[in-house]
Protein backbone atom coordinates (compact mmCIF):
# COMPACT_ATOMS: atom_id res chain seq x y z
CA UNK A 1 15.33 -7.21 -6.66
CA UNK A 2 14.77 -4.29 -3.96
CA UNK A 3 13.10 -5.28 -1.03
CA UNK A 4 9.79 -3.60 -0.75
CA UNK A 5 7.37 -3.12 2.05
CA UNK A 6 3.55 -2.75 1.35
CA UNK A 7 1.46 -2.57 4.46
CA UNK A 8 -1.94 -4.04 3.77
CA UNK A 9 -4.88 -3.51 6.10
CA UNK A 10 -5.48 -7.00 7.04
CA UNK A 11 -3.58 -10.10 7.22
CA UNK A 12 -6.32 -11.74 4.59
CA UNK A 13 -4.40 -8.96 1.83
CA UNK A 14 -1.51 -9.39 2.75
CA UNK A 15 -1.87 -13.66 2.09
CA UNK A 16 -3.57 -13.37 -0.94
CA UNK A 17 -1.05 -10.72 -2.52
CA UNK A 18 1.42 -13.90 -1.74
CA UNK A 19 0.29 -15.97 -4.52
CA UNK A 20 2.27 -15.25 -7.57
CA UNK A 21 6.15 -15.75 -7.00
CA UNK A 22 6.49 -12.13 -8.05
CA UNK A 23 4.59 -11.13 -5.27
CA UNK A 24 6.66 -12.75 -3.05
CA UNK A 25 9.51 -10.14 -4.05
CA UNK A 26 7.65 -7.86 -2.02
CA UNK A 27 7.25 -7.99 1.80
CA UNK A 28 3.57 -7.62 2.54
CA UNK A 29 3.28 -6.90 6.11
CA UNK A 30 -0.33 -6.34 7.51
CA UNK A 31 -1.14 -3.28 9.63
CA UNK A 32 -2.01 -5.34 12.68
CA UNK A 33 1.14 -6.87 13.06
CA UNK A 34 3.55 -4.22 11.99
CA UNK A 35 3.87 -3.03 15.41
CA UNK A 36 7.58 -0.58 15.34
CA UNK A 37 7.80 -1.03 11.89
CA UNK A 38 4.48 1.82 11.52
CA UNK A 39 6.31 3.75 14.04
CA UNK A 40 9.61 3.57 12.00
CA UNK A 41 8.57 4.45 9.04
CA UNK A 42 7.07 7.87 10.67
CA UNK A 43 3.43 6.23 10.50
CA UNK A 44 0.80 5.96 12.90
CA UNK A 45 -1.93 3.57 12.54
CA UNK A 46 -4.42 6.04 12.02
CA UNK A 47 -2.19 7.18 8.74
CA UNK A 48 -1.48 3.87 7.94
CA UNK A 49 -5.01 2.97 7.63
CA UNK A 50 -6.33 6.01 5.92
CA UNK A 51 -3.82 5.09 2.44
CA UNK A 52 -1.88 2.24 0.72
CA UNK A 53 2.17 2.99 2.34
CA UNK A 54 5.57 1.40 0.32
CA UNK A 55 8.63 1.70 2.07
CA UNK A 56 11.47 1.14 -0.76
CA UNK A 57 14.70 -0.52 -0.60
CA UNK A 58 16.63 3.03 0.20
CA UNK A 59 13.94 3.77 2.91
CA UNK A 60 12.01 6.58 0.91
CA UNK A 61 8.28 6.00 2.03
CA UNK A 62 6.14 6.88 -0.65
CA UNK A 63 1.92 6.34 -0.49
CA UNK A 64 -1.64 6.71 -2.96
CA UNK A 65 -1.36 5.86 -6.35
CA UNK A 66 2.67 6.57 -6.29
CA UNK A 67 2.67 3.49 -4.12
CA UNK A 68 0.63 1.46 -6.76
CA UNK A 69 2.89 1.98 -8.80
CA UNK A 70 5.74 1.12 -7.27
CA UNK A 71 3.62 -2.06 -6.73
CA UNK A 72 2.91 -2.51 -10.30
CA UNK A 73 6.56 -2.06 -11.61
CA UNK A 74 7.57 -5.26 -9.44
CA UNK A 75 4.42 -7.21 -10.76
CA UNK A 76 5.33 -8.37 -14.33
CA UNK A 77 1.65 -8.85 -14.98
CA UNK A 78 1.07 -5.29 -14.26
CA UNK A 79 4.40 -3.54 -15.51
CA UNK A 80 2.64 -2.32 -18.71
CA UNK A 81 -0.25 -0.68 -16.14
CA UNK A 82 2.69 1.05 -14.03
CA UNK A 83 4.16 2.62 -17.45
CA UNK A 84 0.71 3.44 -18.68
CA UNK A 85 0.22 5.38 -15.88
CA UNK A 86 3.59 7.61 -16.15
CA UNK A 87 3.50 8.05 -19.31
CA UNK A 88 0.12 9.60 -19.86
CA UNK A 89 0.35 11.24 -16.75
CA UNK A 90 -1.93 10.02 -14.95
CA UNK A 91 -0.52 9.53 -11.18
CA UNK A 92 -2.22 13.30 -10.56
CA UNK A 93 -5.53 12.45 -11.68
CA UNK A 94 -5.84 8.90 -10.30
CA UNK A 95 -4.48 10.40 -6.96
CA UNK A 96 -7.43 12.54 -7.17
CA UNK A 97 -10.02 9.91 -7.10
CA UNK A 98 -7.93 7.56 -4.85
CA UNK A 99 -7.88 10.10 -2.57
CA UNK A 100 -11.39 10.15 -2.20
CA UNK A 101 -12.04 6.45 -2.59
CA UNK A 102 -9.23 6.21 0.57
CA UNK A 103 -11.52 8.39 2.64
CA UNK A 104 -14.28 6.42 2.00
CA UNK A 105 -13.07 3.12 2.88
CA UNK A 106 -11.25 4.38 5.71
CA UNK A 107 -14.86 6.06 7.57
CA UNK A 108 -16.58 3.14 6.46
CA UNK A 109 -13.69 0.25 8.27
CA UNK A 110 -13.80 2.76 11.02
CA UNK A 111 -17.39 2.55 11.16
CA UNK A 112 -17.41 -1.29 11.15
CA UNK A 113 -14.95 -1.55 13.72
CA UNK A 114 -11.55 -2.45 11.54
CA UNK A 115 -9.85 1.08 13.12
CA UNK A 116 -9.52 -0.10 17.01
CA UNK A 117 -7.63 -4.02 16.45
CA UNK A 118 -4.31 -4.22 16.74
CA UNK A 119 -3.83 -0.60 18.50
């Protein structure tokens, strides 16, 4: 299996996407603690924050609903959701009101305080 990097926005995400052994294929790695990793992958926190981030195997970063699916490809309870998705063509769309929903949550962590730890 390809290693995987999915940077989560808190530790608590990152430990409860652990569960499943599946999961465990994929190295969660919360924002607060990815220190140079961010800065590696050509991310600042800021960026990082504002939208779900993979980093695959080969080093291609790819983020929004792409990233999902990514996600959902290595999940076996989710595989069918990941070809669902490509198939209908539906990555466009979804990114569409992800992007939106991303913007949200981002302005309202910000808000509450979640955009200063860890910088």
């Amino acid at each position: 299996m390809e290693a995987l990097a999915r940077w989560t926005c808190s530790a608590i995400e990152a430990r409860a996407a652990g569960v499943s052994s599946a999961a465990r294929r994929i190295r969660w790695v919360g924002l607060m603690a990815a220190g140079d990793e961010l800065e590696q992958a050509g991310l600042d926190f800021d960026t990082a924050m504002r939208r779900i981030h993979v980093r695959e195997a080969d080093g291609r970063l790819v983020s929004g609903v792409p990233a999902f699916v990514v996600i959902w490809r290595r999940l076996p309870a989710y595989r069918l959701l990941a070809g669902g998705v490509e198939r209908l063509g539906l990555t466009r769309p979804l990114e569409w009101g992800y992007a939106r929903f991303a913007e949200r949550r981002y302005r309202k962590r910000c808000r509450d305080g979640a955009c200063g730890i860890g910088r």
